[in-house]
Protein backbone atom coordinates (compact mmCIF):
# COMPACT_ATOMS: atom_id res chain seq x y z
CA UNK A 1 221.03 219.45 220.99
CA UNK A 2 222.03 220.28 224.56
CA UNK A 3 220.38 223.51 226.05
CA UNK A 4 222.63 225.95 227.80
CA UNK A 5 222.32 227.51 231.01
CA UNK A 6 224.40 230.50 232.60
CA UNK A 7 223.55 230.79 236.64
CA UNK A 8 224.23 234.72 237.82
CA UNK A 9 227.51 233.77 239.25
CA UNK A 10 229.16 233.02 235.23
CA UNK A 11 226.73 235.80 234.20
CA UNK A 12 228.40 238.25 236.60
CA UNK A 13 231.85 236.87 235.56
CA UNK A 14 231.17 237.14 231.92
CA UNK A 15 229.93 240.83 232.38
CA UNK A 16 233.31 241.83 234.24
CA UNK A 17 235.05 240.43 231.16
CA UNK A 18 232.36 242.50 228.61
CA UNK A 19 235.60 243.90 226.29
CA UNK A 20 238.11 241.01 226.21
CA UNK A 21 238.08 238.43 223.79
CA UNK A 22 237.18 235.65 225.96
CA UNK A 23 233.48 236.19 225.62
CA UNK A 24 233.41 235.31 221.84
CA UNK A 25 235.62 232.22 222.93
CA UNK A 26 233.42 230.85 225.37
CA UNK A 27 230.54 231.67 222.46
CA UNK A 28 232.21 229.70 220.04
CA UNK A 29 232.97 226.69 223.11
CA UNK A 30 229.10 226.89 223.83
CA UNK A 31 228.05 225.82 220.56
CA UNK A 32 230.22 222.91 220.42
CA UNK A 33 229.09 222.19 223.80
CA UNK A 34 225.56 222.14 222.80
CA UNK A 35 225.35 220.06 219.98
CA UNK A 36 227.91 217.09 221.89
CA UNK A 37 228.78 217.98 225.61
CA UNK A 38 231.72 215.16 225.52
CA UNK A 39 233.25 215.83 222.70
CA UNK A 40 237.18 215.55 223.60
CA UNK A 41 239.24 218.38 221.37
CA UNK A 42 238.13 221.22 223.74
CA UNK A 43 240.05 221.53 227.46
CA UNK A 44 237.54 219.53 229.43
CA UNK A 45 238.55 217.33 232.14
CA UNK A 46 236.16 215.58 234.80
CA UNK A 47 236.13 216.78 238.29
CA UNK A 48 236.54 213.87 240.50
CA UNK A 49 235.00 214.71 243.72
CA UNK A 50 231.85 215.87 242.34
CA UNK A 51 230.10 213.82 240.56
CA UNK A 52 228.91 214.83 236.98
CA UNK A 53 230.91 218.25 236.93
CA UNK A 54 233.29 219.21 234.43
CA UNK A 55 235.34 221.68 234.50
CA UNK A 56 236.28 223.57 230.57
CA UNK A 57 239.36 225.88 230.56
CA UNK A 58 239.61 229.14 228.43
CA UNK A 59 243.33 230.73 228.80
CA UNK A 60 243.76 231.15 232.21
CA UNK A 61 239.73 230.75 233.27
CA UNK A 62 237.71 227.97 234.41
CA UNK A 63 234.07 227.47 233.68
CA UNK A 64 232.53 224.45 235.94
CA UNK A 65 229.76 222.73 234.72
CA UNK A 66 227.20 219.40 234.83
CA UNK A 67 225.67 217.38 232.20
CA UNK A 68 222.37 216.75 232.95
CA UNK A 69 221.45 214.25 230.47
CA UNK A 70 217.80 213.08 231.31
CA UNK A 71 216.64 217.07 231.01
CA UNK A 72 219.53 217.27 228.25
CA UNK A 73 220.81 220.35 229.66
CA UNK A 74 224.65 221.90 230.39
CA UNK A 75 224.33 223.65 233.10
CA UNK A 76 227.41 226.53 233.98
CA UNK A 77 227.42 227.59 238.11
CA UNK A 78 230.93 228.64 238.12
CA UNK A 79 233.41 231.08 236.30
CA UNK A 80 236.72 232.39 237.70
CA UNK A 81 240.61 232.54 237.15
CA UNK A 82 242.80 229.41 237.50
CA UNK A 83 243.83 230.22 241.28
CA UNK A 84 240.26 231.02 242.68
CA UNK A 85 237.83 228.64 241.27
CA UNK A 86 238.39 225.78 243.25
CA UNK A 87 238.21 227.58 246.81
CA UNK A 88 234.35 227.94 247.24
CA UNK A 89 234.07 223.86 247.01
């Protein structure tokens, strides 16, 4: 099993979003995520120009994250809407 962890950008994200129902959706992604990081039925797709990223989509929100498989460890450092995640790389 996969440990998760949440850098203060997501945190910050998640606590703007404190009422809506996306926080017990990305609970519910999380523990799928933790027990097999690849696994194919949720919206994950690979983000080409950096290497081991993913990027997992929620409605209209991205999450971007790494595998780090030798610590065995997901790793979130981004959280945004579609339209603004993808300008700060």
């Amino acid at each position: 099993m996969y440990q998760i962890f949440l850098e203060k950008k997501v945190q910050k994200f998640l606590l703007k979003q404190k009422w809506q129902p996306i926080i017990s959706q990305f609970e519910r992604v999380l523990r799928e995520l933790a027990f097999d990081p690849y696994e194919n039925t949720l919206d994950i797709k690979i983000i080409v120009w950096l290497p081991h990223c993913y990027r997992l989509r929620i409605w209209k929100y991205r999450f971007l994250y790494e595998i780090i498989d030798d610590k065995v460890i997901i790793n979130f450092f981004d959280a945004d809407s579609r339209g603004d995640i993808y300008k700060n790389l």
